[in-house]
C-alpha atoms as a PDB file:
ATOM      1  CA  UNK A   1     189.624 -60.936  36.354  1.00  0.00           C
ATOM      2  CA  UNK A   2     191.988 -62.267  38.888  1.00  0.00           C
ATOM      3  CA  UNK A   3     195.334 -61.937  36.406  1.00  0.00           C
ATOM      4  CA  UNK A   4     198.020 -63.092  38.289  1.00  0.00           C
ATOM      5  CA  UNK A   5     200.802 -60.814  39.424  1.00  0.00           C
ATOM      6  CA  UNK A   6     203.640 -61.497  37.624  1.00  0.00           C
ATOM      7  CA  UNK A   7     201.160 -61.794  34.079  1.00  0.00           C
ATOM      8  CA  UNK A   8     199.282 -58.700  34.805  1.00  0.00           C
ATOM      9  CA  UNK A   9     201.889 -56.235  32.900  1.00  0.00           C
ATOM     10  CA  UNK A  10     202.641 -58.522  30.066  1.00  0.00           C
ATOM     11  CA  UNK A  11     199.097 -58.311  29.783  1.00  0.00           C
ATOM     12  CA  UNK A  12     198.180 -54.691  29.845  1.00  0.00           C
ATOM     13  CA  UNK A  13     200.654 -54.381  27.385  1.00  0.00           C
ATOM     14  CA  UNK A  14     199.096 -56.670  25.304  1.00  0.00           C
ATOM     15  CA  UNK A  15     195.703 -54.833  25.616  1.00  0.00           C
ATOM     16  CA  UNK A  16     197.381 -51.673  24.688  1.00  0.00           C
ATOM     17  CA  UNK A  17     198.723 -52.482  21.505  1.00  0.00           C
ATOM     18  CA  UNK A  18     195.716 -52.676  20.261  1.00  0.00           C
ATOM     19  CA  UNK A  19     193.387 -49.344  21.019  1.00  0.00           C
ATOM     20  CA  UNK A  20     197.049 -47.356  20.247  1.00  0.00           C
ATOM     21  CA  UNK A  21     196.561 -49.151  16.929  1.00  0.00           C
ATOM     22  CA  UNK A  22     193.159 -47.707  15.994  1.00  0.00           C
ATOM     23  CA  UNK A  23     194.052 -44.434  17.416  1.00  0.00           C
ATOM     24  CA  UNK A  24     191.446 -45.090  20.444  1.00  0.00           C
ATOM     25  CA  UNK A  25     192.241 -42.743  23.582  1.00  0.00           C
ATOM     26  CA  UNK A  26     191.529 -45.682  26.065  1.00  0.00           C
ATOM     27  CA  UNK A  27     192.732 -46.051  29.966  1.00  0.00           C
ATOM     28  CA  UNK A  28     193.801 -49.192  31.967  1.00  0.00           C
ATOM     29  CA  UNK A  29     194.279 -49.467  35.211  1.00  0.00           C
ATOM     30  CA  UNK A  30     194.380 -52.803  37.914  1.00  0.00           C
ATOM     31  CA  UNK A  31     192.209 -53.303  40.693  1.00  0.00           C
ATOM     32  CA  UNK A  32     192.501 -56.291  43.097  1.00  0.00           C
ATOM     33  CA  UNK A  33     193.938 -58.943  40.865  1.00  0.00           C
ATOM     34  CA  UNK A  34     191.599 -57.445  37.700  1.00  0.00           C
ATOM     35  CA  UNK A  35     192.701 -54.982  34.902  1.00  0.00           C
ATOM     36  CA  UNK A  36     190.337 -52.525  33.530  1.00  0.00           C
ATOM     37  CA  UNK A  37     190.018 -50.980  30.411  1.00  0.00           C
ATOM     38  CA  UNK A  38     188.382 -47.813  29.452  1.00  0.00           C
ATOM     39  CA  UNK A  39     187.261 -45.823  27.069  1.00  0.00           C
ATOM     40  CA  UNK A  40     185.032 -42.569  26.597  1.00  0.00           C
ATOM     41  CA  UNK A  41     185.102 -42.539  22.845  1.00  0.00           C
ATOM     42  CA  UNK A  42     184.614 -46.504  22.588  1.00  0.00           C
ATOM     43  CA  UNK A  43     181.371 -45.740  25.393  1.00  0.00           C
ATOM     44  CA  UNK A  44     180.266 -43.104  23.356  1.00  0.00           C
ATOM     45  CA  UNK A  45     179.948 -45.081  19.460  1.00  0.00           C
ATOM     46  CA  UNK A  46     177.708 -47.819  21.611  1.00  0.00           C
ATOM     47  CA  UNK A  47     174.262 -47.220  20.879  1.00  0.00           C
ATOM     48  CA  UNK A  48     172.187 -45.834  23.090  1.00  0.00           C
ATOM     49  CA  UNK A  49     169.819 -49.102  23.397  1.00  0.00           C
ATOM     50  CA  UNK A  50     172.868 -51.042  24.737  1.00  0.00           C
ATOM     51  CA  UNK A  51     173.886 -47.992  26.904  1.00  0.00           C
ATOM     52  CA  UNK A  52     170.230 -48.413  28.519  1.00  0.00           C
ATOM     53  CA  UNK A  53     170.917 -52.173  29.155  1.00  0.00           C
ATOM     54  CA  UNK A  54     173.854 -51.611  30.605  1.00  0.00           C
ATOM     55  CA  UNK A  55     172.722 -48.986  32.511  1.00  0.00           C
ATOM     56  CA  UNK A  56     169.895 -51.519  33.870  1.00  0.00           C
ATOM     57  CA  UNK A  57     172.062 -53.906  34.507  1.00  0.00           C
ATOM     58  CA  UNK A  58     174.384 -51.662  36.502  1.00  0.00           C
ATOM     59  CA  UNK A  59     171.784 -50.284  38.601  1.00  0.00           C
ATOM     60  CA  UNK A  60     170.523 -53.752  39.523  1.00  0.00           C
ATOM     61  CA  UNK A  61     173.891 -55.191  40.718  1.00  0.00           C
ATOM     62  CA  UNK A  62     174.312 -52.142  42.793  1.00  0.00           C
ATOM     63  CA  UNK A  63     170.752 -52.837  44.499  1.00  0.00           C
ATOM     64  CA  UNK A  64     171.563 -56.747  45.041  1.00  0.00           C
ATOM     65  CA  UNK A  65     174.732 -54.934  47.027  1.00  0.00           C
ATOM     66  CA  UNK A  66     172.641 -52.679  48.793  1.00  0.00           C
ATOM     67  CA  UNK A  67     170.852 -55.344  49.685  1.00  0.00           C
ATOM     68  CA  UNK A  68     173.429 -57.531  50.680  1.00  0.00           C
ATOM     69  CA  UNK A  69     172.733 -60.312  47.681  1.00  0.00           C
ATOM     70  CA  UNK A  70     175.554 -62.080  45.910  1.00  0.00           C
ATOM     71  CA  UNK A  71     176.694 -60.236  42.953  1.00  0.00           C
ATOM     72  CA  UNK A  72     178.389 -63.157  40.202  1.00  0.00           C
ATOM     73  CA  UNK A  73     181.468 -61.314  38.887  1.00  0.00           C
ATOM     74  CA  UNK A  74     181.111 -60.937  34.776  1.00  0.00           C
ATOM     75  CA  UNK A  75     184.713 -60.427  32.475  1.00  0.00           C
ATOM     76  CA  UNK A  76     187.224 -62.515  31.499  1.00  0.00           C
ATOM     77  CA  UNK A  77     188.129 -65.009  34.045  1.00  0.00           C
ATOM     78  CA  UNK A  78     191.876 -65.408  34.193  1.00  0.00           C
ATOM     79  CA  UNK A  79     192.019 -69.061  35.550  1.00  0.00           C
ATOM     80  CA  UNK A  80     189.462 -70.444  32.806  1.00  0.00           C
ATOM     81  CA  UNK A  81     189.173 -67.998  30.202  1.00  0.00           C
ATOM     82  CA  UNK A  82     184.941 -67.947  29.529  1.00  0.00           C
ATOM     83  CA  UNK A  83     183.573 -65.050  29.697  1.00  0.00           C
ATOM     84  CA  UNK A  84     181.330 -64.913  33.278  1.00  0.00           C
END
């Protein structure tokens, strides 16, 4: 989240190296000052437990927007590097 501009490339580079490594067919793509990574066959070995929670968790945030509540942001935060 929020990767500057002139890091952003160096970056997705970075990220790439690694899927291409394990053979991984994975996507990235930025969006507003974030840079997403994706990836059907990584989605697919979760198990389906997690893919529930997630699920949950997915369909809550988009009701708190619905509703107008604040959504936190969750990833990797470029300007402290936690995880949100």
């Amino acid at each position: 989240m929020g990767v500057p501009g002139e890091q952003l490339e160096p970056l997705r580079a970075a990220i790439r190296r690694r899927p291409r490594s394990l053979c991984v067919p994975f996507r990235t793509y930025p969006l507003g000052g974030d840079l997403h990574v994706v990836s059907g066959e990584l989605w697919d070995d979760i198990p389906e437990g997690r893919k529930a929670e997630i699920g949950a968790r997915t369909a809550a945030v988009i009701a708190d927007v619905i509703q107008g509540r604040p959504v936190p942001r969750r990833g990797i935060d470029w300007g402290t590097w936690g995880i949100l």
